[in-house]
N, C-alpha and C. Protein backbone atom coordinates (compact mmCIF):
# COMPACT_ATOMS: atom_id res chain seq x y z
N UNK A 1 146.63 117.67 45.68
CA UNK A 1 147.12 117.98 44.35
C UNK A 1 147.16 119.50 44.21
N UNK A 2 148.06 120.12 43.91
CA UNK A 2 148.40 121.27 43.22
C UNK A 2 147.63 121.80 42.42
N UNK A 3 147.05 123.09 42.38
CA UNK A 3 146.22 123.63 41.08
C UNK A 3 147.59 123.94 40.14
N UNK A 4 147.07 123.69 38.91
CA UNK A 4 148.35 123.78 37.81
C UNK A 4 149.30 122.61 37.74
N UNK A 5 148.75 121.97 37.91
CA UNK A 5 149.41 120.72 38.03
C UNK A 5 149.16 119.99 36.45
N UNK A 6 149.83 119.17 35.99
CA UNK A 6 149.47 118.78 34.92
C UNK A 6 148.46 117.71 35.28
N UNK A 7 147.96 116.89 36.37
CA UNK A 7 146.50 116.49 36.76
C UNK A 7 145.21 117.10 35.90
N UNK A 8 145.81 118.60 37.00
CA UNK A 8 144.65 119.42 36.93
C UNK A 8 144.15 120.12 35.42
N UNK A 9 145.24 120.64 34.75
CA UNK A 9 145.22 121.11 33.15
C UNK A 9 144.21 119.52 32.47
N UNK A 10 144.57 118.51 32.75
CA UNK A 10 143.97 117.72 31.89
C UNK A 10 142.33 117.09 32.19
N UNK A 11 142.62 117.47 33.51
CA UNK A 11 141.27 117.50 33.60
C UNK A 11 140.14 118.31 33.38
N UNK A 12 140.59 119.17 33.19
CA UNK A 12 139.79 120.67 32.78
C UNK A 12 140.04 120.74 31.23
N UNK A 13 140.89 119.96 30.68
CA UNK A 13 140.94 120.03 29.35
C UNK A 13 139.92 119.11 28.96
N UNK A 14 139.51 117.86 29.21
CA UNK A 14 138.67 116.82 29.27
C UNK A 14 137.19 118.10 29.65
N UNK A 15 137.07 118.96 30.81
CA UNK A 15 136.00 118.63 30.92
C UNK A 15 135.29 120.19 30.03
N UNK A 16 136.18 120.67 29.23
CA UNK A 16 136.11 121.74 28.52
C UNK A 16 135.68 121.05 26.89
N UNK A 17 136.35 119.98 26.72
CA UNK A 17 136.03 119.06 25.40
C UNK A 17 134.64 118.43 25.68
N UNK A 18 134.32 118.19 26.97
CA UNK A 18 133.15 117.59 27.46
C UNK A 18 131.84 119.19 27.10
N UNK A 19 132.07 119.24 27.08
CA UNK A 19 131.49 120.56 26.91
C UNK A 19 130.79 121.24 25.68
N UNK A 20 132.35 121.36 24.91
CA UNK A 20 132.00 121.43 23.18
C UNK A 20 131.31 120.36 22.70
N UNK A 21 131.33 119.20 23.07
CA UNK A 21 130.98 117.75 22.82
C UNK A 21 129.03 118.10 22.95
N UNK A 22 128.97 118.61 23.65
CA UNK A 22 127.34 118.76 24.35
C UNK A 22 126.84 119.82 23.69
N UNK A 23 127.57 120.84 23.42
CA UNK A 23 126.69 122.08 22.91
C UNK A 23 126.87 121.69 21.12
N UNK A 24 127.86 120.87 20.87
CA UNK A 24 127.40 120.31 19.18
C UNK A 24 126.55 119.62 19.54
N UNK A 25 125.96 118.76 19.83
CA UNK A 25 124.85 117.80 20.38
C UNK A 25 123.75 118.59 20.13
N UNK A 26 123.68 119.65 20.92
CA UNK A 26 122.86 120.28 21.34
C UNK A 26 122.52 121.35 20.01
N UNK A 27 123.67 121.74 18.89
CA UNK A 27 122.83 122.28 18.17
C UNK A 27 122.77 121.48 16.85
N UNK A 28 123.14 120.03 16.74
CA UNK A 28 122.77 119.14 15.98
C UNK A 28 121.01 118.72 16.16
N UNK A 29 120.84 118.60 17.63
CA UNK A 29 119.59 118.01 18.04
C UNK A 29 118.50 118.85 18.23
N UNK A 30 118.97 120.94 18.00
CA UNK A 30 118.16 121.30 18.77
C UNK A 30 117.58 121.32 20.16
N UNK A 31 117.80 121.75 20.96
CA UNK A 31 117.80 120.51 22.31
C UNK A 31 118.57 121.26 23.56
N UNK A 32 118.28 121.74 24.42
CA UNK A 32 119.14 121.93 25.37
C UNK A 32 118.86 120.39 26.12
N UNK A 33 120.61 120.40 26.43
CA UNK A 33 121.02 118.65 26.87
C UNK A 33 121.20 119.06 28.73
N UNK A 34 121.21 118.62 29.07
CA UNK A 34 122.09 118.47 30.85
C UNK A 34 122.91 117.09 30.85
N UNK A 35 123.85 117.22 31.47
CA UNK A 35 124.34 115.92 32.15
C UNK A 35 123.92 115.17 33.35
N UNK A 36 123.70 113.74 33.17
CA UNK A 36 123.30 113.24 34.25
C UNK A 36 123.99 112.14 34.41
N UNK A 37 124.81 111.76 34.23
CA UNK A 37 125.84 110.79 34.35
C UNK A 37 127.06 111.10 35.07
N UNK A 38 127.69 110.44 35.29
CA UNK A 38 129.32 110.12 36.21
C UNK A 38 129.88 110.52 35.08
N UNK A 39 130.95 111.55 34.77
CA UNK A 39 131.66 112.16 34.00
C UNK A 39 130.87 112.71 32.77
N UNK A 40 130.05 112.47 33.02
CA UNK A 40 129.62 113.57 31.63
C UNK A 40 128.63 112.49 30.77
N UNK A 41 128.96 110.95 31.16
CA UNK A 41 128.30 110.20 29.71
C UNK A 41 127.09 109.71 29.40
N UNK A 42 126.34 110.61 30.12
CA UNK A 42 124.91 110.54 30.24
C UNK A 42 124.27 111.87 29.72
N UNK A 43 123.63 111.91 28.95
CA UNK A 43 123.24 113.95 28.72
C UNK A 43 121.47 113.71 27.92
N UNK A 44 120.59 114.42 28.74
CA UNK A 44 119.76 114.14 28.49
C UNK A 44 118.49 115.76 28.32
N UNK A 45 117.81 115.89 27.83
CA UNK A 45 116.94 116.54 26.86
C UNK A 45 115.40 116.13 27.06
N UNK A 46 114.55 117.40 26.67
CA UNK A 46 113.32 117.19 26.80
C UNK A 46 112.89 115.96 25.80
N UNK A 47 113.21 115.91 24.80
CA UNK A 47 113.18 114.69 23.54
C UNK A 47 114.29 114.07 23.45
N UNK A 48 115.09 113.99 23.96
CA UNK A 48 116.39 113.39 23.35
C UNK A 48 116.87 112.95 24.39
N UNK A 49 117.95 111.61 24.68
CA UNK A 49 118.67 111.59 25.30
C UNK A 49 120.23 110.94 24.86
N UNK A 50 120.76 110.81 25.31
CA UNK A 50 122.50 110.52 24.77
C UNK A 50 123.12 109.46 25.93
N UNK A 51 123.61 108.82 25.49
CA UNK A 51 124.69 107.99 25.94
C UNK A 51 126.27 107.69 25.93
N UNK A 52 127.03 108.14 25.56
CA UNK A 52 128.69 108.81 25.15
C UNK A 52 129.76 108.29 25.54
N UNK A 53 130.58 107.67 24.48
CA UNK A 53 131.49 106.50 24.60
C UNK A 53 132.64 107.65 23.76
N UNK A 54 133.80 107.57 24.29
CA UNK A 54 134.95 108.60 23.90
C UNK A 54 135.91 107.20 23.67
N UNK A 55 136.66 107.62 22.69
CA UNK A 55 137.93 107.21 22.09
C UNK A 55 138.73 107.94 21.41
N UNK A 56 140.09 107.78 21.65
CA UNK A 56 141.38 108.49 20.67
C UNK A 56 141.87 107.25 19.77
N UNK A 57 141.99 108.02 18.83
CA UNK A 57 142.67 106.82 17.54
C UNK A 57 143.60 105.66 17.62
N UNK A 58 143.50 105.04 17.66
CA UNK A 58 144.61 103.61 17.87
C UNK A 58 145.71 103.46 16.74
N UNK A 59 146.88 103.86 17.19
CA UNK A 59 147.91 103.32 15.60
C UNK A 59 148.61 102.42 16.03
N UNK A 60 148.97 101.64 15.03
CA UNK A 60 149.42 101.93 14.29
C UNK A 60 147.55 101.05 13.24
N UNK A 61 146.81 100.36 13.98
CA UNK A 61 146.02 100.37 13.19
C UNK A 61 144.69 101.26 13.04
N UNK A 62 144.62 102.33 13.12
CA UNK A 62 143.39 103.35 12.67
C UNK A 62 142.17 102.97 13.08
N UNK A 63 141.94 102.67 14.10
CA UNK A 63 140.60 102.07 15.05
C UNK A 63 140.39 102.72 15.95
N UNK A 64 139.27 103.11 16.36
CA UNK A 64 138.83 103.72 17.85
C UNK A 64 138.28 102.20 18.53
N UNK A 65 138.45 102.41 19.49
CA UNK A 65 137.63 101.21 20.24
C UNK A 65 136.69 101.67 21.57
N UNK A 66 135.53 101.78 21.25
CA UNK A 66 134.88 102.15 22.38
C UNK A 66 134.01 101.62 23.09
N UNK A 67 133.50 101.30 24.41
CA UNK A 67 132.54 100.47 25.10
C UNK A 67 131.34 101.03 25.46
N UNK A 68 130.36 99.95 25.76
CA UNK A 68 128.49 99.91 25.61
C UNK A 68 128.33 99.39 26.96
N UNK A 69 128.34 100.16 27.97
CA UNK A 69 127.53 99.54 29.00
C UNK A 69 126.26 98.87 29.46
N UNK A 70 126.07 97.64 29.79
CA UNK A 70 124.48 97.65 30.23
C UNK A 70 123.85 98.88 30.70
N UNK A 71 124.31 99.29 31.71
CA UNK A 71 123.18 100.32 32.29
C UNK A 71 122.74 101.50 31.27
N UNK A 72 123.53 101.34 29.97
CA UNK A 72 123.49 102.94 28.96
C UNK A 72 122.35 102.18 28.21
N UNK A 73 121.80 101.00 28.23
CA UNK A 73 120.74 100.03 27.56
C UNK A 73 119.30 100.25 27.83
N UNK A 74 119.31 100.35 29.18
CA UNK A 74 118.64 100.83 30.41
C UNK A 74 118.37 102.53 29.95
N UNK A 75 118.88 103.18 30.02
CA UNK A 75 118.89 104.34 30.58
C UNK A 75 118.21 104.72 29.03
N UNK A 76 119.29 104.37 27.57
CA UNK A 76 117.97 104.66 26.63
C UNK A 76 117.02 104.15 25.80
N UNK A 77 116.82 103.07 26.76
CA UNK A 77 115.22 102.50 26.82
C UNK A 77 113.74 103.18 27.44
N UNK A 78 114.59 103.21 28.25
CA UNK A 78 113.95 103.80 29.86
C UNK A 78 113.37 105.08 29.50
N UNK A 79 114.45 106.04 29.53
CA UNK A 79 114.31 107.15 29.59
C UNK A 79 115.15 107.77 30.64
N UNK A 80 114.40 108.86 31.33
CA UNK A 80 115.63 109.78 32.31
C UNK A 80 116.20 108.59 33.65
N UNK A 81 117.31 108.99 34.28
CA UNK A 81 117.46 108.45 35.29
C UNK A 81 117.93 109.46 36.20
N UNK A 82 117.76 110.49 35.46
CA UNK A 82 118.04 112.00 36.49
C UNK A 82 116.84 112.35 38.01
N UNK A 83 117.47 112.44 38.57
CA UNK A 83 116.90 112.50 39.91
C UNK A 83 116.06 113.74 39.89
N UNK A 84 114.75 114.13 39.79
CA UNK A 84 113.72 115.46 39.62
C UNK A 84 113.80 115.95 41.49
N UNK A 85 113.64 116.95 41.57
CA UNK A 85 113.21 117.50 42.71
C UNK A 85 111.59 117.89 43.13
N UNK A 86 111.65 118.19 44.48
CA UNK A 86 110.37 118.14 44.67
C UNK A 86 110.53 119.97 44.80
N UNK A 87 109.10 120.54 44.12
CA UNK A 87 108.68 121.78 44.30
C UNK A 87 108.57 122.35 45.51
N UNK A 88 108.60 121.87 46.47
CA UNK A 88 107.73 122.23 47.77
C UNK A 88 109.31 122.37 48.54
N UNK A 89 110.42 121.17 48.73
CA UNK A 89 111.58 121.47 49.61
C UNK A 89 113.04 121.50 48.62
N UNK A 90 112.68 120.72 47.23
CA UNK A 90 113.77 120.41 46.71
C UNK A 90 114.73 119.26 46.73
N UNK A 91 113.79 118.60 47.44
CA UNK A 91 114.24 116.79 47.60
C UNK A 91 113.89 115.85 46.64
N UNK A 92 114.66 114.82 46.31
CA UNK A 92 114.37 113.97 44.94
C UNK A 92 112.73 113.39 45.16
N UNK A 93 112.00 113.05 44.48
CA UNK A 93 111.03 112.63 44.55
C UNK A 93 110.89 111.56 43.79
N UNK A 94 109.77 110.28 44.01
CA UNK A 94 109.15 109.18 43.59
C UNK A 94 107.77 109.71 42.87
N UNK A 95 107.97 109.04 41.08
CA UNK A 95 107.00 108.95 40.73
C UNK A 95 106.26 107.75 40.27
N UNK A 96 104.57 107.35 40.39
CA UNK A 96 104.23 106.34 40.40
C UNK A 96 103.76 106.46 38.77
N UNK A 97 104.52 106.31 38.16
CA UNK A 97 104.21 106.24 36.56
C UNK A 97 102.79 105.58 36.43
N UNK A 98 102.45 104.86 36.99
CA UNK A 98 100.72 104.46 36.53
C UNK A 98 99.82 105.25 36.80
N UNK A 99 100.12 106.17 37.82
CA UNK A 99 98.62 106.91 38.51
C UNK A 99 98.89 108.33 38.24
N UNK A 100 100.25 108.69 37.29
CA UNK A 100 100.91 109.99 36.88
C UNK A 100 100.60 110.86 38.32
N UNK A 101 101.07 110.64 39.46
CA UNK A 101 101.47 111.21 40.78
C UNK A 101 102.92 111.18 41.47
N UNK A 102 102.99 112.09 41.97
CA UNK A 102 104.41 112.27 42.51
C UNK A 102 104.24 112.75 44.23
N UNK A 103 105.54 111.72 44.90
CA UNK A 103 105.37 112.14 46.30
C UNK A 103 106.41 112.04 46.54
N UNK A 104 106.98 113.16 47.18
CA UNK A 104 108.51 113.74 47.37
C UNK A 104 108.76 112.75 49.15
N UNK A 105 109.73 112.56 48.86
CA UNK A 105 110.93 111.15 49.83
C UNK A 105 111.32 112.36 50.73
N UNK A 106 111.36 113.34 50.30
CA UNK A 106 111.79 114.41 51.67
C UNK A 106 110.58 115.06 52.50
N UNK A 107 109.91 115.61 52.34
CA UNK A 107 109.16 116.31 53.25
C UNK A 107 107.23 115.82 52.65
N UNK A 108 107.30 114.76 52.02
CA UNK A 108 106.08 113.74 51.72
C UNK A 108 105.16 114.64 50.64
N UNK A 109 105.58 115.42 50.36
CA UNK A 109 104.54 116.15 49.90
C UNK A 109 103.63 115.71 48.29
N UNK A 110 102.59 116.00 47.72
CA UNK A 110 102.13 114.83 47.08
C UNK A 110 101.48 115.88 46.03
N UNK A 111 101.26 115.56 44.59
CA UNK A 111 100.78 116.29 43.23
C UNK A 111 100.72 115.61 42.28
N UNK A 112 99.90 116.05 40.90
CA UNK A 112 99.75 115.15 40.04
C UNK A 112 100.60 115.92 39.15
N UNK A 113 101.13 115.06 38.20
CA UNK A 113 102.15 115.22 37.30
C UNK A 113 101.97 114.85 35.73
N UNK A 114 102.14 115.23 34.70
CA UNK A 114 101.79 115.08 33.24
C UNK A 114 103.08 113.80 32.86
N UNK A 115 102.65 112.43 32.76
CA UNK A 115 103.72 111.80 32.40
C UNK A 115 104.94 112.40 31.29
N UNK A 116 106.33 112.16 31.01
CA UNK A 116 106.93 112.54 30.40
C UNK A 116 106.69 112.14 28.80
N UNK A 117 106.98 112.84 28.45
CA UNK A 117 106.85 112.80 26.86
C UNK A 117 107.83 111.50 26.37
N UNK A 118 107.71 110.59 25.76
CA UNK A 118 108.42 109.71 25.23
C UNK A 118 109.99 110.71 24.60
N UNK A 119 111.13 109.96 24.64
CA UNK A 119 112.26 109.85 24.45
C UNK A 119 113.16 109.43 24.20
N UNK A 120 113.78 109.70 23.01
CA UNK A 120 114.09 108.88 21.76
C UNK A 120 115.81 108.83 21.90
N UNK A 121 116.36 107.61 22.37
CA UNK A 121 117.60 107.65 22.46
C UNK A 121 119.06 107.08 21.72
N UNK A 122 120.18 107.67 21.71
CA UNK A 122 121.12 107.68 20.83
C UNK A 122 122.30 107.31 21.72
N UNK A 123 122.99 106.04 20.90
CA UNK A 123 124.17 105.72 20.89
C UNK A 123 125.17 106.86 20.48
N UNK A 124 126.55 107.61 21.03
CA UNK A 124 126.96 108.62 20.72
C UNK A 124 128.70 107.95 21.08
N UNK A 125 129.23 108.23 19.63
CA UNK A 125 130.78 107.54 19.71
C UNK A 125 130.98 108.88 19.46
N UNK A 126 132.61 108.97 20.12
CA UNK A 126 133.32 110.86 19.70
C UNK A 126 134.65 110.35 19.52
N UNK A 127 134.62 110.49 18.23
CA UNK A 127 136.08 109.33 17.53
C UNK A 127 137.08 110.72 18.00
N UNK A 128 137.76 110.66 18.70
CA UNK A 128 139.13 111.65 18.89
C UNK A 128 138.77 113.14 19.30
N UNK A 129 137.59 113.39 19.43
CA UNK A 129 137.07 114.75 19.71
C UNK A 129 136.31 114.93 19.23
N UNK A 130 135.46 116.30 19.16
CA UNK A 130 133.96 117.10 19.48
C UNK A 130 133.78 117.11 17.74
N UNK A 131 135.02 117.26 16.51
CA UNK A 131 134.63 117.22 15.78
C UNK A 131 133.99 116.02 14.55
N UNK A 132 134.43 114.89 15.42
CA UNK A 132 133.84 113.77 14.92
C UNK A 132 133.15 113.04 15.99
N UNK A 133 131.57 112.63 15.56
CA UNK A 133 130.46 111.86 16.45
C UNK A 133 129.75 111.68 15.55
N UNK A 134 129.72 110.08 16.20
CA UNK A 134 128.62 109.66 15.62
C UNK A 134 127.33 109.34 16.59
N UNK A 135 126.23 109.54 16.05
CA UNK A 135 124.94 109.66 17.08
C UNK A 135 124.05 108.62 16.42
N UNK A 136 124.27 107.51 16.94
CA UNK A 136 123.48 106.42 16.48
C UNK A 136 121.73 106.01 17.31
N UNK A 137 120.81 105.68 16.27
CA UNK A 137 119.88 105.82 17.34
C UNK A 137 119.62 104.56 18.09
N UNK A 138 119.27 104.52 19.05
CA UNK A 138 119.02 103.75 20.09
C UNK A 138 118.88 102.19 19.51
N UNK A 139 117.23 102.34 18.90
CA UNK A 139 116.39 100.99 18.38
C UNK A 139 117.31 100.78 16.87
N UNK A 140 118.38 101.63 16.87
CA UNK A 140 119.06 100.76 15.53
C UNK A 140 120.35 100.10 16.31
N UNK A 141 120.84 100.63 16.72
CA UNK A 141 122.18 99.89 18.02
C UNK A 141 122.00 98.52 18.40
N UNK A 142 120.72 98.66 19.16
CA UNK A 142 120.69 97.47 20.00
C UNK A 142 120.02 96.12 19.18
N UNK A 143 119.78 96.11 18.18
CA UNK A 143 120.24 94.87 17.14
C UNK A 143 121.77 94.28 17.21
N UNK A 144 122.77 95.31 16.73
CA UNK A 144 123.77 95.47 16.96
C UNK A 144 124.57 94.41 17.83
N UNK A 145 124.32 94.85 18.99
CA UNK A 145 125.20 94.25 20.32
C UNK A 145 125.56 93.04 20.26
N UNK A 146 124.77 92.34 20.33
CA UNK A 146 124.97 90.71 19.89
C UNK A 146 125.90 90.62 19.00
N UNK A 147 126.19 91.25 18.23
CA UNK A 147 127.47 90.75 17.07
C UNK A 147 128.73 91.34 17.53
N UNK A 148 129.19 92.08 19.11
CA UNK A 148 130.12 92.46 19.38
C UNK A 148 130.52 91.89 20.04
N UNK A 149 131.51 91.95 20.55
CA UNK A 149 132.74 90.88 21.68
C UNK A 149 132.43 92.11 23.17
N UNK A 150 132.38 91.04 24.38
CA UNK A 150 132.26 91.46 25.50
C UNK A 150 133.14 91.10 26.48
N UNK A 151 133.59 92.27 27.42
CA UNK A 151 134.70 92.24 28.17
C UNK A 151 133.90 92.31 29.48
N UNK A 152 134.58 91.16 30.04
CA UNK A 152 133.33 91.03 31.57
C UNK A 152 132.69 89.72 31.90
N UNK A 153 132.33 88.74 30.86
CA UNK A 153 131.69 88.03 30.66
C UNK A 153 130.82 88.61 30.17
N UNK A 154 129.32 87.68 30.63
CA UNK A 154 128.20 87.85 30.31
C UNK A 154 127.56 89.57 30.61
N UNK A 155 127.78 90.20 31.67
CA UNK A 155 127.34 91.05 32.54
C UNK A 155 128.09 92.28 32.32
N UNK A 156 129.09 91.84 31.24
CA UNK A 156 130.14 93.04 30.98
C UNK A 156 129.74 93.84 30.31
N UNK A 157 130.63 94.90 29.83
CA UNK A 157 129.97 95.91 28.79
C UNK A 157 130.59 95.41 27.61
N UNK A 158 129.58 95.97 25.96
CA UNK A 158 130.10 95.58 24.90
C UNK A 158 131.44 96.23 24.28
N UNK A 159 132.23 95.42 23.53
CA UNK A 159 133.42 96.60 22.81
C UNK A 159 133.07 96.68 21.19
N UNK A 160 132.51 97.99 20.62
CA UNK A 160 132.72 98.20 19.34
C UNK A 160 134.08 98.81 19.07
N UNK A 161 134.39 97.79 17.70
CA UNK A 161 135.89 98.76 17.17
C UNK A 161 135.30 99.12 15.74
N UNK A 162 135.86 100.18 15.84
CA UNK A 162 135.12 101.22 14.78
C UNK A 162 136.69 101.83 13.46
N UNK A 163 136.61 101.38 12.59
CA UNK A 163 137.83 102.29 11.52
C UNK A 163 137.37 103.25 10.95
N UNK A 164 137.88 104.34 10.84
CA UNK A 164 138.08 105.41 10.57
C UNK A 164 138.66 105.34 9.09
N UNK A 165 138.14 105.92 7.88
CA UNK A 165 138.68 105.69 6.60
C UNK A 165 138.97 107.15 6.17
N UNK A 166 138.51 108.06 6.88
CA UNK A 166 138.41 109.58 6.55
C UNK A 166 137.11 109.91 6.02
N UNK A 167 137.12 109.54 4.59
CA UNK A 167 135.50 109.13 4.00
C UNK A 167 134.52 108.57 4.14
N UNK A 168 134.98 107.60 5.27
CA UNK A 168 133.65 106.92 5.76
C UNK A 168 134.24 105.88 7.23
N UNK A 169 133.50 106.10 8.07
CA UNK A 169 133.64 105.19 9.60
C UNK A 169 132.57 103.48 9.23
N UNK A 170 133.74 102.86 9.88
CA UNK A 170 132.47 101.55 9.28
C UNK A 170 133.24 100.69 11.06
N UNK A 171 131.77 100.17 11.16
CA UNK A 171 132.15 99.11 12.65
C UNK A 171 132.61 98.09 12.40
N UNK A 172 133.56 97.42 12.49
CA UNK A 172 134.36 96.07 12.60
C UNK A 172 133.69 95.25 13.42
N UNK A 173 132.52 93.66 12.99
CA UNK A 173 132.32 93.45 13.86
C UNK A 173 132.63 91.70 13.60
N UNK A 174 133.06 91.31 15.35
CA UNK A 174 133.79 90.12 15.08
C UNK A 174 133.32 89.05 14.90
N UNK A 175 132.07 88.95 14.88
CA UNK A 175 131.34 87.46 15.41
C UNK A 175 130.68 87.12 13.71
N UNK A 176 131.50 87.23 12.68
CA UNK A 176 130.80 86.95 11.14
C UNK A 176 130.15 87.97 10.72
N UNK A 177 129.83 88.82 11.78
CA UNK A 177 129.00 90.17 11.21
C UNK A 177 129.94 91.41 10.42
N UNK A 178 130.79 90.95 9.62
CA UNK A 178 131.17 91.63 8.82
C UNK A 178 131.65 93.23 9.33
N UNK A 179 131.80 94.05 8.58
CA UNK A 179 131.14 95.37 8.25
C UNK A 179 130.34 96.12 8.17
N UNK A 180 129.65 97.02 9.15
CA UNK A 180 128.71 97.59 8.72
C UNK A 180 129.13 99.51 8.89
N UNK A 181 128.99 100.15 7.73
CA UNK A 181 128.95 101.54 7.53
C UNK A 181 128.42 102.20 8.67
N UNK A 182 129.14 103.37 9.24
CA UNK A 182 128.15 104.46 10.39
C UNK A 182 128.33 105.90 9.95
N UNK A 183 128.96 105.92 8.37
CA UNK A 183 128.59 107.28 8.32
C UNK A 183 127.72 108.21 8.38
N UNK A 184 126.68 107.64 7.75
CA UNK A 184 125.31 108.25 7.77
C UNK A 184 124.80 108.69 9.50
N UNK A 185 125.33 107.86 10.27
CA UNK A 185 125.19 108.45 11.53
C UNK A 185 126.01 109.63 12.38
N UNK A 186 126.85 110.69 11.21
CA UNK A 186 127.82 111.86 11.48
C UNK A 186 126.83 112.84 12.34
N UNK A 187 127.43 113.32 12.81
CA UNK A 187 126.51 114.89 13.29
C UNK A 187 127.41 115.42 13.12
């Protein structure tokens, strides 16, 4: 592929929006974020972590529609899934969360470690760009899921469709669960 290619412009346009997207995050949350995900949709923080579902507006009916992966369930439950290095060579290392010790997979080397601080994680929709997100928190979401329609079967990821009113974003959800408001979740 050609540099200057219209490929290339849009991908750098994407990963320049990816960007602004993180440093509002980041001074909504206080927080310097990193990415640890495959394109960006993972971004994670000493307290905080993020999960990031992008959509552009749907017309002719005014809906974003964006998807919930299992593994983003995982990840902010969990906590990090970012790979730490080891001090000694710089190789990923294994930690045994019960005995708060760490022994690096590259050159074996072995230390005790201060477990991580608990980490509090957020559902993050970016209705059309950096200037609209919503940052939903984690343990309020995953009530949620169950009342959405899933593409995949069982094992698939969830689809929220979300309308956009200007004055207020509310989730469309299909299974009798009505309406429910996400403004209050703006950053």
């Amino acid at each position: 592929m050609q540099a200057g290619s219209p490929r290339d412009e849009a991908g750098a346009m994407k990963r320049e929006e990816r960007e602004r997207i993180r440093r509002r995050l980041e001074h909504s949350f206080e927080e310097e974020l990193r990415s640890t995900g495959e394109r960006g949709a993972l971004l994670e923080g000493p307290t905080y972590h993020f999960a990031l579902a992008y959509s552009k507006l749907l017309e002719p009916e005014g809906v974003y529609l964006f998807g919930f992966h299992p593994s983003w369930a995982e990840f902010l439950e969990a906590g990090s899934t970012a790979a730490d290095t080891c001090p000694s060579c710089g190789q990923p290392y294994l930690v045994k969360k019960d005995l708060d010790s760490c022994k690096c997979l590259g050159c074996g080397h072995e230390w005790q470690q201060a477990k991580d601080p608990p980490r509090r994680g957020f559902y993050v929709m970016v209705c059309g760009g950096p200037e609209r997100i919503l940052a939903i928190p984690y343990e309020e979401w995953r009530p949620i899921l169950p009342t959405l329609s899933r593409k995949g079967g069982p094992q698939g990821h969830w689809i929220a469709k979300v309308a956009d009113a200007g004055s207020s974003i509310r989730l469309e959800r299909p299974r009798g669960g009505g309406r429910l408001d996400l403004t209050q979740y703006l950053v």
